[in-house]
N, C-alpha and C. Protein backbone atom coordinates (compact mmCIF):
# COMPACT_ATOMS: atom_id res chain seq x y z
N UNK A 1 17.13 2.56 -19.57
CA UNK A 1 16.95 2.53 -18.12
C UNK A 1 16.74 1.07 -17.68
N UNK A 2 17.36 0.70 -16.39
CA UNK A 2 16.64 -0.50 -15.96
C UNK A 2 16.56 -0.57 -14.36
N UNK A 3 16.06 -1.50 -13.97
CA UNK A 3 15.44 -1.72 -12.93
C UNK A 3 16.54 -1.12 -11.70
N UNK A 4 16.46 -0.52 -10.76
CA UNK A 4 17.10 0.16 -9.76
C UNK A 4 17.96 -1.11 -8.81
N UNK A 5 18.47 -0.66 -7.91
CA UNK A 5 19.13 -1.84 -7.07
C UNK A 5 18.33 -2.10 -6.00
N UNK A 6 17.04 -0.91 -5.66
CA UNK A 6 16.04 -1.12 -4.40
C UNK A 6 15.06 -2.07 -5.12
N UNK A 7 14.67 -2.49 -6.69
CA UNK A 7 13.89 -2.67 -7.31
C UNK A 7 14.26 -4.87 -7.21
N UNK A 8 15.28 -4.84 -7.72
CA UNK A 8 16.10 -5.72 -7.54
C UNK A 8 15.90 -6.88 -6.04
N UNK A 9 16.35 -5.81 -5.15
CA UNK A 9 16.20 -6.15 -3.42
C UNK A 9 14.90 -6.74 -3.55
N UNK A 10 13.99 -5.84 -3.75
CA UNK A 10 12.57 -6.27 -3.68
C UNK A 10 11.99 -7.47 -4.01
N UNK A 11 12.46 -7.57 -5.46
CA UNK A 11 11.78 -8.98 -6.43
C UNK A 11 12.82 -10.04 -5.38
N UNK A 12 13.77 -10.10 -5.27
CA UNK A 12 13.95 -11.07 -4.43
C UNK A 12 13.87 -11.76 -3.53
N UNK A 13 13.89 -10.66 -2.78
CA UNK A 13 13.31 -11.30 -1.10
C UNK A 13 11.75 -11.47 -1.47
N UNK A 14 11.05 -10.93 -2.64
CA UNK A 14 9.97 -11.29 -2.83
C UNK A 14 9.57 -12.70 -3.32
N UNK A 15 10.41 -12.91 -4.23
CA UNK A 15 9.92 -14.16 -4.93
C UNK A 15 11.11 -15.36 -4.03
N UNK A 16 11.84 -15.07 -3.25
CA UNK A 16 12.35 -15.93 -2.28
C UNK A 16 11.22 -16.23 -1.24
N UNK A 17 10.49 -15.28 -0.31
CA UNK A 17 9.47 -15.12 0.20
C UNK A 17 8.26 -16.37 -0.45
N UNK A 18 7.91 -16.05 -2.14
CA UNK A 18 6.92 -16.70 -2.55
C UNK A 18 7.30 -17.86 -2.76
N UNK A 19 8.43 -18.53 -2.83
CA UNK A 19 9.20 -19.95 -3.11
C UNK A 19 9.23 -20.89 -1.75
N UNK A 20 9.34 -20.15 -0.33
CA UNK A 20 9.22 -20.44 0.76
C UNK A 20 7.98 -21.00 0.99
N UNK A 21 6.76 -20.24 0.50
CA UNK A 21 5.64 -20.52 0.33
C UNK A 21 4.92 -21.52 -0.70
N UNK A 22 5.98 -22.64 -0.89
CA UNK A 22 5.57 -23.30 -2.05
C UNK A 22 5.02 -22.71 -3.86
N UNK A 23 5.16 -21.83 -3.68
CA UNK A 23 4.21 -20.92 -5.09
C UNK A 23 4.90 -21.69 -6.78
N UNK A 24 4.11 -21.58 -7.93
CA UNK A 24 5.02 -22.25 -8.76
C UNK A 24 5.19 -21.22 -9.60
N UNK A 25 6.06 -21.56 -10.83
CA UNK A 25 6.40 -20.43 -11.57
C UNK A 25 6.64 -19.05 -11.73
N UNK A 26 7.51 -19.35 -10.57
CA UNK A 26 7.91 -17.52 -10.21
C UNK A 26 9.34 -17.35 -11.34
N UNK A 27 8.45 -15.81 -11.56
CA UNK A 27 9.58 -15.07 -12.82
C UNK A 27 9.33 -13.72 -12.47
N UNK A 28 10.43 -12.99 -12.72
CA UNK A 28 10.28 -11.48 -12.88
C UNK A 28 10.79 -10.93 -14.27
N UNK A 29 10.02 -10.04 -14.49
CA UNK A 29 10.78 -9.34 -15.92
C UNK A 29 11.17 -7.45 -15.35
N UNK A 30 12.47 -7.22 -15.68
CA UNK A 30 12.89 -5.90 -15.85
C UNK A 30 11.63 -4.83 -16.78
N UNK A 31 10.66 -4.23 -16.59
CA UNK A 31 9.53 -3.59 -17.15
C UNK A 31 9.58 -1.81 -17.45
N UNK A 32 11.02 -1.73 -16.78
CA UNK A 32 11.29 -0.35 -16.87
C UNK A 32 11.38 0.65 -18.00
N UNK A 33 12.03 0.00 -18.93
CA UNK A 33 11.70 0.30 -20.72
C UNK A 33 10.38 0.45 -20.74
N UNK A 34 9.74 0.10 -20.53
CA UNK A 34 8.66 0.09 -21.50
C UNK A 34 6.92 0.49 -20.67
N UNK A 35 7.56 0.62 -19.35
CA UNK A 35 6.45 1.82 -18.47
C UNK A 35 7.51 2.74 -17.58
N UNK A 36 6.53 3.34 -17.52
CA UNK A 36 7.41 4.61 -16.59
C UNK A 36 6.15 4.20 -14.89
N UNK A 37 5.44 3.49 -14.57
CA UNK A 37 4.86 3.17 -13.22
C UNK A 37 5.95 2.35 -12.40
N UNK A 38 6.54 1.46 -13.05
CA UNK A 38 7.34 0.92 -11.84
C UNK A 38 8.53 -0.10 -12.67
N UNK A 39 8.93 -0.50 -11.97
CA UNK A 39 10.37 -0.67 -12.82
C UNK A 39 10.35 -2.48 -12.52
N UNK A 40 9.42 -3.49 -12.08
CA UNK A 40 9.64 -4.78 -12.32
C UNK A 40 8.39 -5.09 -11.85
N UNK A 41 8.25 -6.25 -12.41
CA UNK A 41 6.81 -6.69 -12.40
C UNK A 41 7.51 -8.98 -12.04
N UNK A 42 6.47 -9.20 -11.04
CA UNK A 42 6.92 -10.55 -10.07
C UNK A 42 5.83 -11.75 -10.38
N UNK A 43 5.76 -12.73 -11.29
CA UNK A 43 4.44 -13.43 -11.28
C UNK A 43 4.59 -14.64 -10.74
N UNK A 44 3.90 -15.29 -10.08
CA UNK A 44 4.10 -15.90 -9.23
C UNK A 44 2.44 -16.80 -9.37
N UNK A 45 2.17 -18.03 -9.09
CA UNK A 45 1.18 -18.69 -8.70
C UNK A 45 0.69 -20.03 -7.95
N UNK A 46 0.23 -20.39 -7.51
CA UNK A 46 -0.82 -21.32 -6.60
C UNK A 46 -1.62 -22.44 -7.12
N UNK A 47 -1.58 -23.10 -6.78
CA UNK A 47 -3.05 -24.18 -7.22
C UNK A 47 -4.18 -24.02 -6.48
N UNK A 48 -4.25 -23.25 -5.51
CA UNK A 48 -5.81 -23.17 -5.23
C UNK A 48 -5.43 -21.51 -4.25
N UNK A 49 -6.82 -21.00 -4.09
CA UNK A 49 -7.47 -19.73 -3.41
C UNK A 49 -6.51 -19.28 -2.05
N UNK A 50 -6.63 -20.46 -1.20
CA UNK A 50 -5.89 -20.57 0.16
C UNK A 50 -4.17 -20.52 0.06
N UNK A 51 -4.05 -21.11 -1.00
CA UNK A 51 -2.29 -20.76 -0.83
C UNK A 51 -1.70 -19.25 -1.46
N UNK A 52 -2.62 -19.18 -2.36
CA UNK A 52 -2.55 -17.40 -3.25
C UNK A 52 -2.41 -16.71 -2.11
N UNK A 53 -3.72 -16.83 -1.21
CA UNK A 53 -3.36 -15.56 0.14
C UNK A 53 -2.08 -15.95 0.85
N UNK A 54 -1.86 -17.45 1.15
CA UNK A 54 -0.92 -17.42 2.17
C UNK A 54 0.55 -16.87 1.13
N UNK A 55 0.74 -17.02 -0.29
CA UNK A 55 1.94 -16.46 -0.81
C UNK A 55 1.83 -14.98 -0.71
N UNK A 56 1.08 -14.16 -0.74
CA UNK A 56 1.20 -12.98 -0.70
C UNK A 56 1.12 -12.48 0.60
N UNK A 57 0.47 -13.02 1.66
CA UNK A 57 1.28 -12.46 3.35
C UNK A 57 2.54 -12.51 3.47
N UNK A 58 3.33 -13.86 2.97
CA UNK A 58 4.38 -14.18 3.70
C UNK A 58 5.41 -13.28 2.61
N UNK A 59 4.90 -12.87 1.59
CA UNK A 59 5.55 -11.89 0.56
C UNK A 59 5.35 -10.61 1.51
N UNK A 60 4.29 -9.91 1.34
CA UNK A 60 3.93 -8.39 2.46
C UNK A 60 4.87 -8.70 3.59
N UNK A 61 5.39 -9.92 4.87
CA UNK A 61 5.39 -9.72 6.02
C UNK A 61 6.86 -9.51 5.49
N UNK A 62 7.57 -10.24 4.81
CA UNK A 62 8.90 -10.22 4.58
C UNK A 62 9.42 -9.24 4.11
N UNK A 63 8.49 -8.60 2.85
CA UNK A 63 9.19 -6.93 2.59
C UNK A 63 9.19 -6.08 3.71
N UNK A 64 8.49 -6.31 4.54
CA UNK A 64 8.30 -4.99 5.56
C UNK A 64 8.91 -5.63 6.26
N UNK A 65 9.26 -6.21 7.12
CA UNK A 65 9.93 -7.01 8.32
C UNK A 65 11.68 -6.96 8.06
N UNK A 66 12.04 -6.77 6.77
CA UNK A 66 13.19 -7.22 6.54
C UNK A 66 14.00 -6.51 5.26
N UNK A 67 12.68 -5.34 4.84
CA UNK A 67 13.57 -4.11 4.08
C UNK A 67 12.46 -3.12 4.14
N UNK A 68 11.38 -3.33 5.10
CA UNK A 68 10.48 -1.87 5.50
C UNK A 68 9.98 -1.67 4.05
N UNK A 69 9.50 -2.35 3.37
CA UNK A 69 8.55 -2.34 2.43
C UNK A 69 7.24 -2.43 2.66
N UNK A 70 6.08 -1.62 2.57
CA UNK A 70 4.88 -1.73 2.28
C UNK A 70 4.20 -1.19 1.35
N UNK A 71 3.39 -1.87 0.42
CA UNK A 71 2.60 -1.57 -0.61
C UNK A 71 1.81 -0.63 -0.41
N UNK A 72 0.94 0.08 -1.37
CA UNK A 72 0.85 1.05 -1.51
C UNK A 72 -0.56 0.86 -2.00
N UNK A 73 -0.52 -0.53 -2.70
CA UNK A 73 -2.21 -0.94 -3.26
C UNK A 73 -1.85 -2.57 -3.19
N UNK A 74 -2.49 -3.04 -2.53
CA UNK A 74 -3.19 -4.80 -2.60
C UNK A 74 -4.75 -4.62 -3.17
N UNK A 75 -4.84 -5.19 -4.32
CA UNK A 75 -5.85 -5.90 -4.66
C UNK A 75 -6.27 -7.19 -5.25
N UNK A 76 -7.32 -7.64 -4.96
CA UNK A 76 -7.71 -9.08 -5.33
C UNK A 76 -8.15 -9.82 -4.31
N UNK A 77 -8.09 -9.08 -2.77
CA UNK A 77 -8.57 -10.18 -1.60
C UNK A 77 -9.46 -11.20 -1.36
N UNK A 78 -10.30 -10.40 -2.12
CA UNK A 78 -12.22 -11.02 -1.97
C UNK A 78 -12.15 -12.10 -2.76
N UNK A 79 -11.80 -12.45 -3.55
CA UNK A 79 -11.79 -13.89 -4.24
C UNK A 79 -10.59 -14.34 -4.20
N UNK A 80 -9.38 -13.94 -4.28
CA UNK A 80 -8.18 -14.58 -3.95
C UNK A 80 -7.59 -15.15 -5.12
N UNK A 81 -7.61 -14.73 -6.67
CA UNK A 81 -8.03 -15.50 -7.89
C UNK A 81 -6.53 -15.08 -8.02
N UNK A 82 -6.18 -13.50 -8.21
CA UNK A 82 -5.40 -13.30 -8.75
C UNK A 82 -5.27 -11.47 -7.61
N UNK A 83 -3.91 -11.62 -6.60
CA UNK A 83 -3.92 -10.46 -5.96
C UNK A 83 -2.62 -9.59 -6.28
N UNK A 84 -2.93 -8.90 -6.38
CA UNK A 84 -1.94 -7.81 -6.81
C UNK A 84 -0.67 -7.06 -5.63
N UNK A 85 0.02 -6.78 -5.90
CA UNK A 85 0.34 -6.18 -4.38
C UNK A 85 1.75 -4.93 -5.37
N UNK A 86 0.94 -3.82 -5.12
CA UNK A 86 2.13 -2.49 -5.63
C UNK A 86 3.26 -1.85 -4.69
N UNK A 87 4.15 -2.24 -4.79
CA UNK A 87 4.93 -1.57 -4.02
C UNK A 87 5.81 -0.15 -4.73
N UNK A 88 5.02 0.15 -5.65
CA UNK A 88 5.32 1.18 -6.60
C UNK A 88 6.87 0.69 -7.59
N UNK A 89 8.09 0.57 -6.79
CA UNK A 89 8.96 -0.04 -7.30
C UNK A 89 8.90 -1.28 -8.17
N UNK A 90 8.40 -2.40 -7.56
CA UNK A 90 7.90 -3.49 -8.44
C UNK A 90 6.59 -3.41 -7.99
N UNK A 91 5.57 -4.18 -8.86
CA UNK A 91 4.17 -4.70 -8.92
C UNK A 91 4.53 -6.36 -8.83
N UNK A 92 3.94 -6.72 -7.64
CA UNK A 92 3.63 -8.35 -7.85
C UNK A 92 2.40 -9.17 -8.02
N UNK A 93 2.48 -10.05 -8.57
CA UNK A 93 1.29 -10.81 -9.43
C UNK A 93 1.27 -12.37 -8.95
N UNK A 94 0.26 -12.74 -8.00
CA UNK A 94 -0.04 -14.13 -7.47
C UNK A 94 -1.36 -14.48 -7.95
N UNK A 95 -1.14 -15.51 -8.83
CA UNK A 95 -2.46 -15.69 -9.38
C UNK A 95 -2.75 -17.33 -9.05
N UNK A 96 -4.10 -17.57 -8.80
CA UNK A 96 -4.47 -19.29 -9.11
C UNK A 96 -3.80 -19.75 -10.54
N UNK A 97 -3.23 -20.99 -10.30
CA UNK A 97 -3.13 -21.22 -11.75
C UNK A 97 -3.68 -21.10 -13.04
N UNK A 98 -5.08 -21.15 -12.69
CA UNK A 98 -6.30 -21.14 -13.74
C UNK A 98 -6.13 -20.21 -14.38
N UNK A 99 -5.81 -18.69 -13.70
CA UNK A 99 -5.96 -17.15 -14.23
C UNK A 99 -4.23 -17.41 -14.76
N UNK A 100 -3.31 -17.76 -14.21
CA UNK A 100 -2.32 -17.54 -15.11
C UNK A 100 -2.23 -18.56 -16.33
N UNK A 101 -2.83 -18.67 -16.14
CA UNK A 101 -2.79 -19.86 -17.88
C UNK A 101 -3.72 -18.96 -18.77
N UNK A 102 -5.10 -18.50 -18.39
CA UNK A 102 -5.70 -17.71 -19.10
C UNK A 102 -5.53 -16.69 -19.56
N UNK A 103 -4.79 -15.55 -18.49
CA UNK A 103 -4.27 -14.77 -18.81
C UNK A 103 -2.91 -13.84 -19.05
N UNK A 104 -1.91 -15.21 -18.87
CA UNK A 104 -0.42 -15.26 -19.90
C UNK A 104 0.34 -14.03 -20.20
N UNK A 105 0.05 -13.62 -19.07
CA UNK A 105 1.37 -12.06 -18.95
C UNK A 105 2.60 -12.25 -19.14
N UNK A 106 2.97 -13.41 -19.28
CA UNK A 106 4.43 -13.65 -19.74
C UNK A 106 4.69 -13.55 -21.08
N UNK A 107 3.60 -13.74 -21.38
CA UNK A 107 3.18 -13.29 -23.44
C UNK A 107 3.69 -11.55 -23.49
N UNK A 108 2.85 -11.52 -22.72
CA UNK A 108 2.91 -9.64 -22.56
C UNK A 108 4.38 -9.07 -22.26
N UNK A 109 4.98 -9.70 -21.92
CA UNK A 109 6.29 -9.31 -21.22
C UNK A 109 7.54 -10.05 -21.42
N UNK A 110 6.93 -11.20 -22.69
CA UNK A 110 8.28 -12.01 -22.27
C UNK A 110 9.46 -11.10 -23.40
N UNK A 111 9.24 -9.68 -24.08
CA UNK A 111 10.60 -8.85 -24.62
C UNK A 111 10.88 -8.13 -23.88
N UNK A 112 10.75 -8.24 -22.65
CA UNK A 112 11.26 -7.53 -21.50
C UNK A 112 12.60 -8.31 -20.99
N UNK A 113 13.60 -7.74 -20.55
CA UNK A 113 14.70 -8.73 -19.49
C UNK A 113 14.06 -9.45 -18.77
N UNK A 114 13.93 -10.67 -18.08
CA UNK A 114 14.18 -11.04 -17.22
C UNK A 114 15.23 -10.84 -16.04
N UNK A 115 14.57 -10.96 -15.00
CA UNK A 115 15.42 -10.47 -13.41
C UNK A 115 16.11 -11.98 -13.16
N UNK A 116 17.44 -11.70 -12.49
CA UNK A 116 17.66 -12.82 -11.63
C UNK A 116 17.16 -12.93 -10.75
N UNK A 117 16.89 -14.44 -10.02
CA UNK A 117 16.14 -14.77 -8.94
C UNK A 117 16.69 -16.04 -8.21
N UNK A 118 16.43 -15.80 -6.79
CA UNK A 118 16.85 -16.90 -6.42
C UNK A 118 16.99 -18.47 -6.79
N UNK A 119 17.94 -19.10 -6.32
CA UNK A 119 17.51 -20.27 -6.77
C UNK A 119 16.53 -21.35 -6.52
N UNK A 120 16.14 -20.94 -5.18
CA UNK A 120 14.78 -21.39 -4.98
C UNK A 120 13.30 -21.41 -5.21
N UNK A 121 13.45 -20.03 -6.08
CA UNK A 121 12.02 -19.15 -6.80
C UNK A 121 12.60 -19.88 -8.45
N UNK A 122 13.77 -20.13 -9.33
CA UNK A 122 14.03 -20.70 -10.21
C UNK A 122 13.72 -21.90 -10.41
N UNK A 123 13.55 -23.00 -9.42
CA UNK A 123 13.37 -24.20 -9.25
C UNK A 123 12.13 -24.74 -9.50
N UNK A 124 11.14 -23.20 -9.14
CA UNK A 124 9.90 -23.22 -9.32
C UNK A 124 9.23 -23.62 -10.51
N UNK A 125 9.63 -23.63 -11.34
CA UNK A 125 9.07 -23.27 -12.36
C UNK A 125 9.11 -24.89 -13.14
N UNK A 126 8.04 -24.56 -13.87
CA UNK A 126 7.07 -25.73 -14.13
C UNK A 126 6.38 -26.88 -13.34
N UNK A 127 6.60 -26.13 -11.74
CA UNK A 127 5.64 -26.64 -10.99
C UNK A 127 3.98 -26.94 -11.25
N UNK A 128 4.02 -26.26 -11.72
CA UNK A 128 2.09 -25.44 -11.86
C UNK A 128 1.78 -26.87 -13.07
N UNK A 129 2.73 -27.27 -13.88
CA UNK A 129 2.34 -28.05 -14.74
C UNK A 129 2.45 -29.76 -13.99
N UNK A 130 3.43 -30.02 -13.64
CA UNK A 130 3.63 -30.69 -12.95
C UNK A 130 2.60 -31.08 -11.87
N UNK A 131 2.21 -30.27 -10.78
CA UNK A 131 1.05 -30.48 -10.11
C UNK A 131 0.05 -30.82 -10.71
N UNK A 132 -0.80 -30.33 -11.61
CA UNK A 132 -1.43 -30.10 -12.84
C UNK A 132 -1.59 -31.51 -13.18
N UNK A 133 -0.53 -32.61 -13.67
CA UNK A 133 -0.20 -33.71 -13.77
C UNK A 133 -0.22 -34.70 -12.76
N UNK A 134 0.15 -34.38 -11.59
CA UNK A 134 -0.58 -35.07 -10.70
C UNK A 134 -1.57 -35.49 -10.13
N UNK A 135 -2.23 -34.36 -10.22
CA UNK A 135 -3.53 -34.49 -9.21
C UNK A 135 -4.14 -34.79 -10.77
N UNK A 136 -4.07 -34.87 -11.73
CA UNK A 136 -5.05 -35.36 -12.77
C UNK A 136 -5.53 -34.06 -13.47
N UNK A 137 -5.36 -32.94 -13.28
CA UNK A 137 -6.22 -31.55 -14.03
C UNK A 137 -5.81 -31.42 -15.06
N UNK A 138 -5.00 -32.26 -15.72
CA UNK A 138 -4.49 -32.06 -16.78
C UNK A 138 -5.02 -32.98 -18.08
N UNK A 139 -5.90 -33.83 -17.62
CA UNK A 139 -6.78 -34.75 -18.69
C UNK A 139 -6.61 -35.92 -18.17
N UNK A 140 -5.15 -36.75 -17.63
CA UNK A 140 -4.61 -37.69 -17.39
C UNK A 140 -5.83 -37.97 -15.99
N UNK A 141 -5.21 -39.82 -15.53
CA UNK A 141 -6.42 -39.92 -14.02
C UNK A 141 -4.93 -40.27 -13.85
N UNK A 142 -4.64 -39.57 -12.68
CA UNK A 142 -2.88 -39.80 -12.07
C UNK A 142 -3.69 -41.23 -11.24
N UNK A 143 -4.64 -41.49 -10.72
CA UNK A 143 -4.82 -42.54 -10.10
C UNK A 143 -4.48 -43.68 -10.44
N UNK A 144 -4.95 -43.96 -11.87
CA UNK A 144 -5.05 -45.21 -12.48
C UNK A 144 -3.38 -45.19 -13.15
N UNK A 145 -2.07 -44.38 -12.55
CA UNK A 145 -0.51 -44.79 -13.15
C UNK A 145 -0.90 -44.08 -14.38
N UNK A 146 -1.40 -43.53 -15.17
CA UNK A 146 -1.16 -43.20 -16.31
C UNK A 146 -0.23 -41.62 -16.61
N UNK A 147 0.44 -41.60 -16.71
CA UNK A 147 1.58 -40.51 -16.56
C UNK A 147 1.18 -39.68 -15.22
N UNK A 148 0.97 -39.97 -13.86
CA UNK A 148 0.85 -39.30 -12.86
C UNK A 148 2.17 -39.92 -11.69
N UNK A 149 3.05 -40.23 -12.23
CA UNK A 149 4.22 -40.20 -11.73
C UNK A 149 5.51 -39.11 -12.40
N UNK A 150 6.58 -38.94 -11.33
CA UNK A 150 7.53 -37.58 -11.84
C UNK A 150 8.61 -38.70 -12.50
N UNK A 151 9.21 -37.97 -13.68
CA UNK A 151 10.36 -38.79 -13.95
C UNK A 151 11.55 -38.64 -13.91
């Protein structure tokens, strides 16, 4: 079995949605093998609290606004760490960077297919490290020139 063509629609305009929104490392994996709850799963993340919420509104306003999608369960509001949003078809996953480094669902999933995705949600990726490298969270002081330039 794999992921449906409504399933498909979804992760896209979803993780197009979350790419719009600056978000880094957006991936989807085909999850349908291997649960019978929903057929794709969307991870997606932030460098801080305030952009997590703003990726997952502009994710909610766009499924519903533009294929009448609404979830069925959002959780994670109250801290904003890591929010969930079920649209039964796919499950999407916006986490602070912190929680997706810790907790590495791509480990969990990476013998699953991967979904195609826009090319703007593709581009994403290795943002989270990159930022990471800039602003210095990564050990480096980007201040003082020491690898805190892009090459």
């Amino acid at each position: 079995m794999t992921a449906t063509d409504r399933s498909i629609e979804l992760v896209t305009a979803a993780a197009q949605a979350a790419a719009d929104r600056l978000a880094h490392d957006i991936i989807a994996y085909d999850v349908s093998d291997v649960l019978s709850i929903t057929d794709a799963f969307l991870l997606a993340s932030a460098p801080n609290d305030r952009q997590v919420k703003s990726i997952v509104d502009e994710i909610e306003e766009r499924l519903n606004k533009d294929l009448g999608a609404k979830p069925v369960r959002r959780e994670g509001d109250r801290d904003a760490r890591w929010i969930l949003l079920d649209y039964v078809d796919i499950v999407v996953h916006v986490q602070h960077s912190e929680e997706r480094v810790f907790y590495a669902l791509e480990r969990l999933w990476k013998d699953c297919p991967e979904l195609p995705l826009p090319e703007d949600a593709v581009q994403t990726r290795g943002k989270a490290e990159e930022h990471a490298r800039l602003s210095g969270a990564d050990g480096t002081d980007a201040a003082d020139g020491s690898d805190g330039e892009l090459s």
